[in-house]
Protein backbone atom coordinates (compact mmCIF):
# COMPACT_ATOMS: atom_id res chain seq x y z
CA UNK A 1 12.85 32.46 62.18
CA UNK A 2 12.57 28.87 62.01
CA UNK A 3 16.05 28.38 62.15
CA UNK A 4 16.72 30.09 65.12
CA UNK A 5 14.02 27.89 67.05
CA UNK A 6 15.82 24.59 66.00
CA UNK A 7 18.82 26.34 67.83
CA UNK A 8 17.44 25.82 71.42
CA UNK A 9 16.70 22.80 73.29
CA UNK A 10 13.61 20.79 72.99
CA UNK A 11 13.75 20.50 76.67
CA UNK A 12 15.27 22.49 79.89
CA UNK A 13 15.92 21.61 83.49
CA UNK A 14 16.20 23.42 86.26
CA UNK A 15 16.75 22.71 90.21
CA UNK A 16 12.52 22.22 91.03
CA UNK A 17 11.49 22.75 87.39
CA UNK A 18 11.46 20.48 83.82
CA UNK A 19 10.34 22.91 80.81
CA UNK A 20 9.02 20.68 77.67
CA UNK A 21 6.61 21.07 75.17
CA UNK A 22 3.37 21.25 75.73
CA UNK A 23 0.95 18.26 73.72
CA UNK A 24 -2.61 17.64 73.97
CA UNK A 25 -1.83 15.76 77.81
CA UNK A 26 -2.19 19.11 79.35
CA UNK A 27 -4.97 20.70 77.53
CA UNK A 28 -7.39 20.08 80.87
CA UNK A 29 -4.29 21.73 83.02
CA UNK A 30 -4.18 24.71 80.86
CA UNK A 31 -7.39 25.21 80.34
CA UNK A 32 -7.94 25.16 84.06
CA UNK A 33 -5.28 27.67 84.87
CA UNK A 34 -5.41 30.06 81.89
CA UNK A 35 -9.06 30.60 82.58
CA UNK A 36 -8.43 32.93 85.01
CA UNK A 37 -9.64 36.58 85.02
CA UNK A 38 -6.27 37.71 86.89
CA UNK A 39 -4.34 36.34 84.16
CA UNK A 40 -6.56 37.44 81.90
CA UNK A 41 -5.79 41.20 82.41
CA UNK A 42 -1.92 41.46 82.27
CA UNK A 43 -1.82 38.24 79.20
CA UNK A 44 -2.77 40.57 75.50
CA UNK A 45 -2.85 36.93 73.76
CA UNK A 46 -4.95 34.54 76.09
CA UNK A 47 -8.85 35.19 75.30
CA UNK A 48 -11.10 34.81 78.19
CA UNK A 49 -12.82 32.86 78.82
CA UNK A 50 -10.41 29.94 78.50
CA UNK A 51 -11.70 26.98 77.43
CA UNK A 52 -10.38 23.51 76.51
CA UNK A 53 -10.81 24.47 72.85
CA UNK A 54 -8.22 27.20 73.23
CA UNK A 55 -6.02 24.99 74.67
CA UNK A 56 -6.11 22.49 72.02
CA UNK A 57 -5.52 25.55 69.62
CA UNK A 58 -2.52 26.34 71.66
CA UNK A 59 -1.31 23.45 71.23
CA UNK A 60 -1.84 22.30 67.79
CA UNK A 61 -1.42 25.62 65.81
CA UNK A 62 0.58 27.76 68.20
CA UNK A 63 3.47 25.51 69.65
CA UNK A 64 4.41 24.16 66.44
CA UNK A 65 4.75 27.64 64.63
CA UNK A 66 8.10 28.79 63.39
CA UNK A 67 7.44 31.99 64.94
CA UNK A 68 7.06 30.48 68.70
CA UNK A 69 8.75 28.47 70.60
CA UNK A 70 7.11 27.56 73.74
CA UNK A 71 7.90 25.85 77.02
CA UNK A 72 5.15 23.76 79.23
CA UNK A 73 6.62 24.46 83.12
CA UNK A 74 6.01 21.14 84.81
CA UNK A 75 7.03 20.78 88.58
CA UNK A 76 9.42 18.06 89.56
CA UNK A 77 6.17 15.43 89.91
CA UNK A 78 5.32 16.61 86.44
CA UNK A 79 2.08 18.85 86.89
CA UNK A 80 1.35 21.37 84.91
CA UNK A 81 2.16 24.98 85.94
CA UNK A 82 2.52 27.40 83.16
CA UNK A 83 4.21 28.54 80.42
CA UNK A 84 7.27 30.41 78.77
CA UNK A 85 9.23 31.05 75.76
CA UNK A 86 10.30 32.98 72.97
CA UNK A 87 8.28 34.74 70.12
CA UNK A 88 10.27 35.52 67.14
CA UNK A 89 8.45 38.67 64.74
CA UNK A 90 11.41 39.56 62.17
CA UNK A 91 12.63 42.02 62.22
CA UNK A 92 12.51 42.33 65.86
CA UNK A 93 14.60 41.05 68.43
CA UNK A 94 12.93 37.30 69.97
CA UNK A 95 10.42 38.17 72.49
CA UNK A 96 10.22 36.69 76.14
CA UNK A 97 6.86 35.93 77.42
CA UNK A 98 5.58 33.65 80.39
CA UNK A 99 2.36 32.74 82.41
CA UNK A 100 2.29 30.75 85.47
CA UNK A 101 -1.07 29.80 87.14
CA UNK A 102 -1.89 31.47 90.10
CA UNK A 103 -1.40 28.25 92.60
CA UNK A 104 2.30 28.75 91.83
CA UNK A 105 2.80 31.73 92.24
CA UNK A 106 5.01 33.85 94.68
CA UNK A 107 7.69 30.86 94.92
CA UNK A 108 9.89 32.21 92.47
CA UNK A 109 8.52 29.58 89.73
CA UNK A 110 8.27 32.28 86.71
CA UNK A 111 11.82 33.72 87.23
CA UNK A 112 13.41 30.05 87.24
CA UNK A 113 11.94 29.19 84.57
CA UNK A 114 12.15 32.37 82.16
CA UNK A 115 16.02 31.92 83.36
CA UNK A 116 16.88 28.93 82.03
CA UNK A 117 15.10 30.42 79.17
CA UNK A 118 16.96 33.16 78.27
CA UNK A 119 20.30 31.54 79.46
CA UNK A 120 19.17 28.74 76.18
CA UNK A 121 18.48 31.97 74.23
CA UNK A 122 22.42 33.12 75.30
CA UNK A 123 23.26 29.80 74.34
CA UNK A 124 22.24 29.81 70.88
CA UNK A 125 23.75 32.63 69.89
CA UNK A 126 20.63 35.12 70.07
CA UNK A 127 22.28 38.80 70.88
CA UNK A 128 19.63 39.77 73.12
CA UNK A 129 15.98 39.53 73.95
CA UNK A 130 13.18 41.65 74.50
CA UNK A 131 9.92 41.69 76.74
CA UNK A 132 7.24 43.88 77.75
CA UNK A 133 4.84 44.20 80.78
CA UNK A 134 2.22 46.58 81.99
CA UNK A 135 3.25 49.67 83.06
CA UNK A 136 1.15 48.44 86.27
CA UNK A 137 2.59 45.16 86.46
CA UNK A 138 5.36 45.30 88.68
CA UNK A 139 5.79 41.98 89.53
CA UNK A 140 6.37 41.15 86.17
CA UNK A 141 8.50 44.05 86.29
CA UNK A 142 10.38 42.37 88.79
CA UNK A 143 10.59 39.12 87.09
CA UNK A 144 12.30 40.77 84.76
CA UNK A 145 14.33 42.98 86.57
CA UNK A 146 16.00 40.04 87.95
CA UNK A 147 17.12 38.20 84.91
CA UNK A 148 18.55 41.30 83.69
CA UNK A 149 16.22 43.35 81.84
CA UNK A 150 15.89 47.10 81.68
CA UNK A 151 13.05 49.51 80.81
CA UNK A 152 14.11 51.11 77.40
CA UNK A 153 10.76 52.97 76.89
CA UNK A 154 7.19 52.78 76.81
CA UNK A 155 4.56 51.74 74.49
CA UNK A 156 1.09 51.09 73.65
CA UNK A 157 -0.09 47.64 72.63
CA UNK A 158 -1.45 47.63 69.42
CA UNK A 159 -3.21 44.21 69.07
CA UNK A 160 -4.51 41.79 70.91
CA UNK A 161 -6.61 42.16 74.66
CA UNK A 162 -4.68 44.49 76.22
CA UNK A 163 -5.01 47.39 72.95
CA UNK A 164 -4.13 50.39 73.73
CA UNK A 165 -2.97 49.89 77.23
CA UNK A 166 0.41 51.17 78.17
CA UNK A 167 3.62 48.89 78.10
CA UNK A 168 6.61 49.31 79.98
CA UNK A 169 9.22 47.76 76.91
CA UNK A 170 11.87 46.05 78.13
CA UNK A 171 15.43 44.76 76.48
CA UNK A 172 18.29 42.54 77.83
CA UNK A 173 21.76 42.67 75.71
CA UNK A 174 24.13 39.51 76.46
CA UNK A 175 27.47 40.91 75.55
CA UNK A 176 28.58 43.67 77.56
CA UNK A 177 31.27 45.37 76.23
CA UNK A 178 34.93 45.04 78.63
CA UNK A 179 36.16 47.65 79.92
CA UNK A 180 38.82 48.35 77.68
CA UNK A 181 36.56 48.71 74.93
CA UNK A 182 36.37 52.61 76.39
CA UNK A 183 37.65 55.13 75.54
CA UNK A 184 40.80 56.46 77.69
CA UNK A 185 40.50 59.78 78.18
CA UNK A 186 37.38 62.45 76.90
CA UNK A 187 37.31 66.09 76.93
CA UNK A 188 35.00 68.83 77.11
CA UNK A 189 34.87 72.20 76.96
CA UNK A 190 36.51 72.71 80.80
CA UNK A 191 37.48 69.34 81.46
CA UNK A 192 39.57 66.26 80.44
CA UNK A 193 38.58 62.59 81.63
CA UNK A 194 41.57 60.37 81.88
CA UNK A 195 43.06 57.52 84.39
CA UNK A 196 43.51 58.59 87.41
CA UNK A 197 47.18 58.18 88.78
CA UNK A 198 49.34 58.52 91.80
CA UNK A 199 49.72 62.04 91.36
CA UNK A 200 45.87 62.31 92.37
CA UNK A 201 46.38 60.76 95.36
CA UNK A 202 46.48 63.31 97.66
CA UNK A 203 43.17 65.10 95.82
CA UNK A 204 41.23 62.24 96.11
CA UNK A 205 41.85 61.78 99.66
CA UNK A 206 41.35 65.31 100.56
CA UNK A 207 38.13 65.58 98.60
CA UNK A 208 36.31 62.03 99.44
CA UNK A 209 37.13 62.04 103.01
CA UNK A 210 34.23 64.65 103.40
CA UNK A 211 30.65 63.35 105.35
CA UNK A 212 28.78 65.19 103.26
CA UNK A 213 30.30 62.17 100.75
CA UNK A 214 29.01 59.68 103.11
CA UNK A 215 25.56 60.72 102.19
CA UNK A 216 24.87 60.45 98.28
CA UNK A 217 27.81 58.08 97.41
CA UNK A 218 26.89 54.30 98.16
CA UNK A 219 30.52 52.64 98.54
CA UNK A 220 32.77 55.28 99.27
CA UNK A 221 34.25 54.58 102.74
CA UNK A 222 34.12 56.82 105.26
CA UNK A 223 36.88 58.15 106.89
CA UNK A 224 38.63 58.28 103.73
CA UNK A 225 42.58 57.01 103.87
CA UNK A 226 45.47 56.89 101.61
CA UNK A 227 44.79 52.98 101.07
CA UNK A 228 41.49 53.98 99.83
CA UNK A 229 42.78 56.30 97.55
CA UNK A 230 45.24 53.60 96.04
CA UNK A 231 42.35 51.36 95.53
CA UNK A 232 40.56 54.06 93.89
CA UNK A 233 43.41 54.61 91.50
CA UNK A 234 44.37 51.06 91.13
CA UNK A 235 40.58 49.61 90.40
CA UNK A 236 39.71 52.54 87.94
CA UNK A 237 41.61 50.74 84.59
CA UNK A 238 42.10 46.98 86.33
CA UNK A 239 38.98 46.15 87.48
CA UNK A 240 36.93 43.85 84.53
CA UNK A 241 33.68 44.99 85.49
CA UNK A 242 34.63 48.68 86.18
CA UNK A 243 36.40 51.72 84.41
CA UNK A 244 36.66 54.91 85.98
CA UNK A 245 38.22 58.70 84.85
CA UNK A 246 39.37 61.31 86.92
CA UNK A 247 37.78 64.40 86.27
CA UNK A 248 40.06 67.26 86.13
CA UNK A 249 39.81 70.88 85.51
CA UNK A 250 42.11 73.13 83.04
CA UNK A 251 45.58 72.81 85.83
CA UNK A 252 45.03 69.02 85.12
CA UNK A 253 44.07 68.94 88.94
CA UNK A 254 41.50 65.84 90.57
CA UNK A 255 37.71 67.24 91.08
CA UNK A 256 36.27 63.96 91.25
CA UNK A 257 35.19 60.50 89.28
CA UNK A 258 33.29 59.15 86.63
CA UNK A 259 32.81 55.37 86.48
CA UNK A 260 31.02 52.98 84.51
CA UNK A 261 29.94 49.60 86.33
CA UNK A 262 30.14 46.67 84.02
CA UNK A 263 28.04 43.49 85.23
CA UNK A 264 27.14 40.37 83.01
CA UNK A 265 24.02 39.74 81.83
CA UNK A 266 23.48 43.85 82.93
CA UNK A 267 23.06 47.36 81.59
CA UNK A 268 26.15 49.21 81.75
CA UNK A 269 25.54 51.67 85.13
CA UNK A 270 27.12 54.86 85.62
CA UNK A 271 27.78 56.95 88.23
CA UNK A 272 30.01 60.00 89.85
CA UNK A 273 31.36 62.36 92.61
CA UNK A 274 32.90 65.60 92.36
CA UNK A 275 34.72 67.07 95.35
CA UNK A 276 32.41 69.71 97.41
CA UNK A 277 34.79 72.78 96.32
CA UNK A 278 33.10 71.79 92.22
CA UNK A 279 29.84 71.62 93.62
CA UNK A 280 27.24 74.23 92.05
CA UNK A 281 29.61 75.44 88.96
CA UNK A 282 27.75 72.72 85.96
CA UNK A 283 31.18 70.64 86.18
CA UNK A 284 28.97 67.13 87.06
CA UNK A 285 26.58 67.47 84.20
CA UNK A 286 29.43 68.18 81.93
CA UNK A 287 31.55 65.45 82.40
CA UNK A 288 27.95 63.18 82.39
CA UNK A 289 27.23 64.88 79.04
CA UNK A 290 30.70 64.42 77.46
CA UNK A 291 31.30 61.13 78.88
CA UNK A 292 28.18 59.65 77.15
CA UNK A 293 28.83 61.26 74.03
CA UNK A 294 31.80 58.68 73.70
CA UNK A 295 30.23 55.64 74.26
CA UNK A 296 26.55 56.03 72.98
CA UNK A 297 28.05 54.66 69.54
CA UNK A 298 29.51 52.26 71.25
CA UNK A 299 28.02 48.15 71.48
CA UNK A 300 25.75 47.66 74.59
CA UNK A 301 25.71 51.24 75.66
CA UNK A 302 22.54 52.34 73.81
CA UNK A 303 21.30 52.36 77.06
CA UNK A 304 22.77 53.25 80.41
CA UNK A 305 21.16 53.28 84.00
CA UNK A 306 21.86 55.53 87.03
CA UNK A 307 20.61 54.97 90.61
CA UNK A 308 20.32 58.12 92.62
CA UNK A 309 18.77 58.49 95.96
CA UNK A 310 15.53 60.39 96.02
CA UNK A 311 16.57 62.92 98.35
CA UNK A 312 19.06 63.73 96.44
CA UNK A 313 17.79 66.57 94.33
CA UNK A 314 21.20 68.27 92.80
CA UNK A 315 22.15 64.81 91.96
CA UNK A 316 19.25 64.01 90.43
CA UNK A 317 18.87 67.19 88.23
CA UNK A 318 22.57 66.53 86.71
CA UNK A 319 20.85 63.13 85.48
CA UNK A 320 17.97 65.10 83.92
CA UNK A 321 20.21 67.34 82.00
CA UNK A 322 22.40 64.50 80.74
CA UNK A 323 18.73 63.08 78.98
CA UNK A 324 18.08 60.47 82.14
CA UNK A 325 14.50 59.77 82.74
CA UNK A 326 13.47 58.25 85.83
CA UNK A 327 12.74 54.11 85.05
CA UNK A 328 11.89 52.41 88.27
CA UNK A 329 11.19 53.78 92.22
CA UNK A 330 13.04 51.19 94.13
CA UNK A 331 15.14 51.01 97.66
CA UNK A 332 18.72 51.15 98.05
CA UNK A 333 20.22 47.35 98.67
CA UNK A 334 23.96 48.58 99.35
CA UNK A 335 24.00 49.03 103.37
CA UNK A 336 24.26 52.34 103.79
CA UNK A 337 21.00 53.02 101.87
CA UNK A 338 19.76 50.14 102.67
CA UNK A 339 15.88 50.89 102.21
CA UNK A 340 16.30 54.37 101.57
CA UNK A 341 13.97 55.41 98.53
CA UNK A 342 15.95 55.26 95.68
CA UNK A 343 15.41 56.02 91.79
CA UNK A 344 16.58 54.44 88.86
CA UNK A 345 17.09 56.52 86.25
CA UNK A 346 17.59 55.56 82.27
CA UNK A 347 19.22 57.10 79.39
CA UNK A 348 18.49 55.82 75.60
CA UNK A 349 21.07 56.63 72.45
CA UNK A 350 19.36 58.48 70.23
């Protein structure tokens, strides 16, 4: 894999950080802040104690490996703080990995740092990256989470301190797919998926301008107008980061709307609404079902998330048939959940 390594940068800079490579300069630094027993039990390749010697080791036999490349994180005056980079194990994708000494953290040191990482990574040409974290880390979990990772699975580690402790495993593609890479219309055994068009208009008005919408959807407005309808329709095959279908029954009539979101750097995100009349008759988990069937061949959909409020239990059980899992309890952000308890739920080609 050495010639992927020689593809990134020697060095990286950031707004507070400079990422280099570590020499035998910081050996006391690391030595200091790797020895550390709270590092110690979320790091499977640091041995504790942490002495000097290990550094050294690091340093002489570790950075200059084909199979690593690693980043010292210096602070704008130069001291040491941690580390980062990339582990590359053909066949398998590179892996991200980081430690930061405990000074540092909470200022958002690690996720600066692993970002200019993985934006190098982009840069080279690598496809995508993977990581992995302790299923009781979660603020590695959220380091993650903000560069753009997603919980694909679980695992136990096989090697090193942290054997046979359980992994959250983690992946982050770089190319999303547009949205015209989608397929235009799908169809199931009751229902086609297609654009939706002026001739829904008056449907989609009559159906979304419900309260009961107001409560499970995040960005529907509420009351619902004809403008909002024309957005709908116009968005749903414009937008770049967004496609949308209409889901309609055997008389070709608007029940409601499938949509993929479409965000750089992030999974693909689904998410519906069927008019209240459909509610309780399997139409939802139908569409879900066929709808994923279509794309799970396609690039960058071998996994797709879902948020869903918690106290939304129908919602939530269409997911379940579909094959979601549940990947994260989180909080809504949008403001009409805003800190509602929200889930975010995962499904995985298989």
């Amino acid at each position: 894999m050495d010639s992927i390594k020689h593809r990134l940068p020697a060095s990286l800079a950031t707004d507070r950080l400079l990422l280099t490579t570590p020499t035998l300069a910081h050996v006391p630094a690391i030595a200091r802040l790797a020895n550390n027993a709270r590092i110690h039990q979320v790091m499977s390749r640091l041995p504790f104690p942490y002495g000097e010697e290990d550094a050294r080791f690091f340093v002489e036999q570790v950075v200059p490996s084909p199979d690593e490349c690693c980043y010292a994180i210096l602070d704008g005056e130069g001291t040491f703080m941690g580390v980062v980079g990339l582990r590359f194990d053909a066949p398998a994708l590179p892996e991200l990995g980081y430690w930061l000494g405990e000074p540092f953290w909470g200022h958002g040191y690690a996720t600066e740092a692993a970002r200019a990482v993985v934006a190098a990574a982009r840069a080279a040409g690598i496809p995508a990256l993977r990581s992995r974290a302790l299923l009781t880390n979660t603020q590695s979990h959220k380091v993650l989470g903000k560069l753009g990772f997603s919980i694909i699975g679980e695992g136990t580690d096989a090697q090193g301190k942290l054997a046979g402790q359980r992994l959250a495993l983690m992946r982050l593609d770089f190319a999303v797919p547009r949205a015209d890479a989608l397929p235009a219309s799908v169809r199931t055994d009751r229902l086609v998926l297609r654009a939706p068009d002026r001739r829904d208009l008056a449907d989609i008005v009559a159906l979304a301008n419900n309260p009961k919408m107001v409560e499970t959807t995040a960005t529907l407005p509420f009351p619902f107008t004809d403008s909002d309808g024309r957005d709908v329709i116009a968005k749903a095959s414009s937008s770049p980061d967004l496609r949308a279908w209409a889901i309609a029954g055997a008389d070709d009539r608007f029940m409601g709307t499938m949509l993929f979101k479409l965000v750089e750097g992030k999974r693909p995100e689904i998410g519906y609404w069927l008019g209240e009349p459909h509610w309780g008759q399997g139409y939802a988990a139908e569409a879900l079902t066929g709808l994923l069937a279509a794309v799970r061949d396609l690039p960058g959909f071998a996994l797709i998330q879902a948020r869903v409020l918690q106290s939304n239990p129908a919602s939530i059980r269409v997911l379940e048939k579909a094959g979601f899992v549940i990947a994260e309890h989180t909080a809504g952000v949008v403001e009409r959940h805003r800190g509602k308890p929200l889930l975010v739920m995962a499904w995985v080609s298989s």
